[in-house]
Protein backbone atom coordinates (compact mmCIF):
# COMPACT_ATOMS: atom_id res chain seq x y z
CA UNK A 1 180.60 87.02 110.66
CA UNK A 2 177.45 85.54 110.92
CA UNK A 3 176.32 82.36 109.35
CA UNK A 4 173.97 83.61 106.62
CA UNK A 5 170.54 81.29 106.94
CA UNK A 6 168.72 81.27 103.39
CA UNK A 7 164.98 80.89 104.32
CA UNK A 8 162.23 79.50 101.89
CA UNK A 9 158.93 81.31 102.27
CA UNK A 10 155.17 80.29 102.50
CA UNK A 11 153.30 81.16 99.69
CA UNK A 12 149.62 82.85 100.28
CA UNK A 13 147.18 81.48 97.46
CA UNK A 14 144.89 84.75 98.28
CA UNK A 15 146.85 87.16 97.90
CA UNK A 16 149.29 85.76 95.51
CA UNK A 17 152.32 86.73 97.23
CA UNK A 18 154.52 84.96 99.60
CA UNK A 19 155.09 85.68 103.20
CA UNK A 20 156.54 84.34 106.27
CA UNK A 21 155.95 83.55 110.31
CA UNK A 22 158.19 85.58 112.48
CA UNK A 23 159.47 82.84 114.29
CA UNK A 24 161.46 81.28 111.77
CA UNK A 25 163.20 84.62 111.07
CA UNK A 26 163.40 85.18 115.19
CA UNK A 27 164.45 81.84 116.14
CA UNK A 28 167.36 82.07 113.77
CA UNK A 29 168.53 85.39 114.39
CA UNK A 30 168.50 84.45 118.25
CA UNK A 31 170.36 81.30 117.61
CA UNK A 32 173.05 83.42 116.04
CA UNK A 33 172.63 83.37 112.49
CA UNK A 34 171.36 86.02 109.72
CA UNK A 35 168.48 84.90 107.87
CA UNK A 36 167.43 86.43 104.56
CA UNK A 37 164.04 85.36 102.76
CA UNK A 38 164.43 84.05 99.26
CA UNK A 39 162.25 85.02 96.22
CA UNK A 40 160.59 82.45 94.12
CA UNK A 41 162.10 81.24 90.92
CA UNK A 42 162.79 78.45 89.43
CA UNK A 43 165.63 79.92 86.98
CA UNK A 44 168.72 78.08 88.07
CA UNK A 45 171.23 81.32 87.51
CA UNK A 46 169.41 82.88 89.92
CA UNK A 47 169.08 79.91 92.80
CA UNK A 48 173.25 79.60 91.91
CA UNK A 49 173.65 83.69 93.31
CA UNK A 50 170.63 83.07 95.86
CA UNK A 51 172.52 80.09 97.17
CA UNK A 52 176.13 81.19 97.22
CA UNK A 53 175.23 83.99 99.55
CA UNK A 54 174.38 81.62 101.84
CA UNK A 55 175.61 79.27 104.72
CA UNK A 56 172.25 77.34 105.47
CA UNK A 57 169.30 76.38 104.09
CA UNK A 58 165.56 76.11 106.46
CA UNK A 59 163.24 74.88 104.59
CA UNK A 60 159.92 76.05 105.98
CA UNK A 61 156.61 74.57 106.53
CA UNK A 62 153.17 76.25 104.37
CA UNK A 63 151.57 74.21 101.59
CA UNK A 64 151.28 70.45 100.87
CA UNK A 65 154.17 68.83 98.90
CA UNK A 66 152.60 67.78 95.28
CA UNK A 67 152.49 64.03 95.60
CA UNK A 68 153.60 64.25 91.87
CA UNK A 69 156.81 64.24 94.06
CA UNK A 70 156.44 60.43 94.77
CA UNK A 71 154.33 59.44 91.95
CA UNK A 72 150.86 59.01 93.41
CA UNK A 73 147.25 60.96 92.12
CA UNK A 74 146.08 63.61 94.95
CA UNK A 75 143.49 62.92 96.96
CA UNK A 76 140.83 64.80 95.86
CA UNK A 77 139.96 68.13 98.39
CA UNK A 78 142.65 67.19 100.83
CA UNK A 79 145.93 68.24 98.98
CA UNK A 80 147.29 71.73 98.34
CA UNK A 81 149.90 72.47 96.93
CA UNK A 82 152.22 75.80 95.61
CA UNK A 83 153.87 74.38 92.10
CA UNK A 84 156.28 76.81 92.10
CA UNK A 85 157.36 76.42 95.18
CA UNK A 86 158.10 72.90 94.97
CA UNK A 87 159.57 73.34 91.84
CA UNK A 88 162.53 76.02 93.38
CA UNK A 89 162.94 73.61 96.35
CA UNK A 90 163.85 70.88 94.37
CA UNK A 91 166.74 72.61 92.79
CA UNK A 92 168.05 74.14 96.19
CA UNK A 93 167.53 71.04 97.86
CA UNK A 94 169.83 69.28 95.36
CA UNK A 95 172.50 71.70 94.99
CA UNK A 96 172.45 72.00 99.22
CA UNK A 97 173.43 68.15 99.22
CA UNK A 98 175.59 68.26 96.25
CA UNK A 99 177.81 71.40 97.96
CA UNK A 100 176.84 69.55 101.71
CA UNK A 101 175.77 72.90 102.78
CA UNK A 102 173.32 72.33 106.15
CA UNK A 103 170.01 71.83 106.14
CA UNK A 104 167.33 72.03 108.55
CA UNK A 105 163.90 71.10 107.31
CA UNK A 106 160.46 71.85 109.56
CA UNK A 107 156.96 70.37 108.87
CA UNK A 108 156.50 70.66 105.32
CA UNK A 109 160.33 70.45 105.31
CA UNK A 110 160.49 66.74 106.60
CA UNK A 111 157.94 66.27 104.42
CA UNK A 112 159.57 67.51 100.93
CA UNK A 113 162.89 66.33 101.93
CA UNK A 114 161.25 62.60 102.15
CA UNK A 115 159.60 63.53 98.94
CA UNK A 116 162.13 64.23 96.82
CA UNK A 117 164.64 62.22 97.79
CA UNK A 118 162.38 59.27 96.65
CA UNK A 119 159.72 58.54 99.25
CA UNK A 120 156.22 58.66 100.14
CA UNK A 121 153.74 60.69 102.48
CA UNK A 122 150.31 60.10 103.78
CA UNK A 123 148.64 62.79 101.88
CA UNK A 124 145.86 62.62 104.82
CA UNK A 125 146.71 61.19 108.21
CA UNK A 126 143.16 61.42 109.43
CA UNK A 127 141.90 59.47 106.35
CA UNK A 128 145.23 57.24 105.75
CA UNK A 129 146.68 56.53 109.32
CA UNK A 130 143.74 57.40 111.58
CA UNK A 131 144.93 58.12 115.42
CA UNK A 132 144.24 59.58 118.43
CA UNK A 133 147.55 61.18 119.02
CA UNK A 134 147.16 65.57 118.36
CA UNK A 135 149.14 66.28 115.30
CA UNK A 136 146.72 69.18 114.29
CA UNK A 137 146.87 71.38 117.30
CA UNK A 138 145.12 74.68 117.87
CA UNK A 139 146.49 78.01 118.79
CA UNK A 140 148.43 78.42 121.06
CA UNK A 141 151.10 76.81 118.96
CA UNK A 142 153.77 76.80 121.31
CA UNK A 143 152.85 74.53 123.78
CA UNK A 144 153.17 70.75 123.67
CA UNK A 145 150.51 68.70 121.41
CA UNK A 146 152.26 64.79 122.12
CA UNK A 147 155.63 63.40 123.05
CA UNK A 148 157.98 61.75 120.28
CA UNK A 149 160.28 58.93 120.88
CA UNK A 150 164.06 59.84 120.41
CA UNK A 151 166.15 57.32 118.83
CA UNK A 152 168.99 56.68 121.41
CA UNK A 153 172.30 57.36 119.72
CA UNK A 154 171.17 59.29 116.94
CA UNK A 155 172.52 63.05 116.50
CA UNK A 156 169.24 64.71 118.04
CA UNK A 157 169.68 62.64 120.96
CA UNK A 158 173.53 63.77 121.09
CA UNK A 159 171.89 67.77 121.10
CA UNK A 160 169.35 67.04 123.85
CA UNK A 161 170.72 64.12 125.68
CA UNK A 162 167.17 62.40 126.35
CA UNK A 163 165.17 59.90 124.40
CA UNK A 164 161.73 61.86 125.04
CA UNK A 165 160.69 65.21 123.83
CA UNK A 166 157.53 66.95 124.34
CA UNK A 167 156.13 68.56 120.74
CA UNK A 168 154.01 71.09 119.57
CA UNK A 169 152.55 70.08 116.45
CA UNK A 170 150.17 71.00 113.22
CA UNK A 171 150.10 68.81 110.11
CA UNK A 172 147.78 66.56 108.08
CA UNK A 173 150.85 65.16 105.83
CA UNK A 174 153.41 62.78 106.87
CA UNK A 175 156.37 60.43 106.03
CA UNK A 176 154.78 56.97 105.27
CA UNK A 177 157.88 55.45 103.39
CA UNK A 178 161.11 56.55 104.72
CA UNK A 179 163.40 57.79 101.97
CA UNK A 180 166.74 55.85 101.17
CA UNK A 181 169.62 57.95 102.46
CA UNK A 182 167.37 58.86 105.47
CA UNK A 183 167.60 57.47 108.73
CA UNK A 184 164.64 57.93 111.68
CA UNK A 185 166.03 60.48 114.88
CA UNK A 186 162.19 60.66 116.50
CA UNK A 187 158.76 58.76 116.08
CA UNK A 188 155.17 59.55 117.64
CA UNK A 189 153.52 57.39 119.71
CA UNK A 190 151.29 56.34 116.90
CA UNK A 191 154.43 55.17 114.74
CA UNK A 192 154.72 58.38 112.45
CA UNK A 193 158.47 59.77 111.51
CA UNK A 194 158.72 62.84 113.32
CA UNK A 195 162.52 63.50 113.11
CA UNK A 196 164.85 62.40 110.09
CA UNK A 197 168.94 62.90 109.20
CA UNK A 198 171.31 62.29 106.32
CA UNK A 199 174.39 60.16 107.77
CA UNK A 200 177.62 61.82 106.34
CA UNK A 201 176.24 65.29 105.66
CA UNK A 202 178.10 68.23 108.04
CA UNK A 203 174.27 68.84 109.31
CA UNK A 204 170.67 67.62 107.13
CA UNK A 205 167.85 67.54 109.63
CA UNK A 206 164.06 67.83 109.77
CA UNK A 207 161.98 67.66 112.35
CA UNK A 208 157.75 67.57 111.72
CA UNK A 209 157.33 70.13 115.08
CA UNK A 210 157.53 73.70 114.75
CA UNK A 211 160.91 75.04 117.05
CA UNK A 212 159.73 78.55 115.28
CA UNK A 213 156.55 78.85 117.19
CA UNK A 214 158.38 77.03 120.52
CA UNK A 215 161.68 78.70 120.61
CA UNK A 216 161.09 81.54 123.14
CA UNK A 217 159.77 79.28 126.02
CA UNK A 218 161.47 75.68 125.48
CA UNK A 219 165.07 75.07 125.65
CA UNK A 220 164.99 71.99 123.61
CA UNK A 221 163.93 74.00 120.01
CA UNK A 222 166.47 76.50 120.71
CA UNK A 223 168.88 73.70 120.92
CA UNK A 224 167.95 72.32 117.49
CA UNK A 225 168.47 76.34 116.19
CA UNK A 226 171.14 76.84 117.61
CA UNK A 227 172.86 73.33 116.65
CA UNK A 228 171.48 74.27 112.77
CA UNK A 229 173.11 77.78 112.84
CA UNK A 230 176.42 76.46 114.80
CA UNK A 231 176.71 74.01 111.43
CA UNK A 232 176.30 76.73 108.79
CA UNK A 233 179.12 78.49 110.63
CA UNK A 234 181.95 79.46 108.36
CA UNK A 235 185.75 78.04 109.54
């Protein structure tokens, strides 16, 4: 049987409806696993059946995380953000560390993890850590923007066995005070958390790079997949 991979999806403020990237659907089905897409809703009976059908959690990038999250006013013109969708995450987030069901967080998913588990973000790097290191790349997305920094010893350096890792990358938000409970597995050049995990947990990591859009021509994001889906494997 096949690990089943829940997967939450972007939300599309146009056409009021979500929607998702292929990749993150691809990448997981290659690295072995069966993802399904969940609706939105906050009610909890219904994240309870959602979740118990499944054996991982990817949390997805799309919208800003509401920096109601960590108690600070948005900036004014530079933050979007999907209500309801932080709202849902909040309640699978808690019951996938409660149950210590994996979790693999990308982009936005770094970002909301730190969020909610009692940090803070730069809202705006440009504006609030100016730098001349890429970390809002154009298309093609699936070549390398930057290199991050792997912490030696820390489980991402265990999957790919070097302490340097070429990114792609495309974000304006970032982790500016690392949650408690959180400890750093990759930085930028430029000092930004790029790569977080929860000590303890059978497999809770986030990465601010996008393995979904790299997956098909780099080894290393298929490694991070396939070590996600090889945790949410059933005994």
């Amino acid at each position: 049987m096949k690990p089943i991979i829940g997967v939450i999806p972007l939300w599309d403020d146009e056409k009021d409806s979500i929607w998702m990237f292929p990749g993150y659907m691809d990448g997981i089905s290659e690295a072995g696993g069966l993802p399904i897409i969940f609706p939105f809703t906050s009610d909890s009976q219904n994240i309870d059946q959602l979740f118990g059908l499944c054996d991982g959690i990817l949390l997805t990038g799309g919208h800003d995380v509401s920096s109601e999250l960590y108690h600070e006013e948005p900036l004014e013109g530079l933050v979007e953000y999907c209500e309801k969708r932080d709202a849902m995450e909040e309640i699978v987030l808690a019951k996938a560390l409660k149950e210590d069901v994996p979790v693999l967080g990308i982009c936005r998913g770094i970002q909301f993890i730190n969020a909610a588990l009692g940090g803070t973000l730069y809202q705006d790097i440009p504006l609030q850590h100016p730098s001349s290191v890429n970390h809002h790349q154009k298309a093609p997305y699936d070549i390398p923007a930057h290199e991050v920094a792997i912490v030696e010893g820390s489980p991402l350096y265990d999957c790919l066995s070097s302490t340097q890792l070429a990114v792609n990358s495309c974000h304006h938000q970032a982790i500016r005070e690392l949650a408690p409970g959180l400890e750093v597995m990759a930085c930028s050049p430029d000092g930004l958390v790029e790569a977080v995990y929860m000590p303890g947990k059978r497999f809770f990591w986030a990465v601010q790079w996008h393995p979904e859009f790299s997956y098909k021509t780099d080894e290393n994001s298929r490694k991070i997949l396939r070590a996600f889906v090889e945790a949410a494997e059933r005994p």
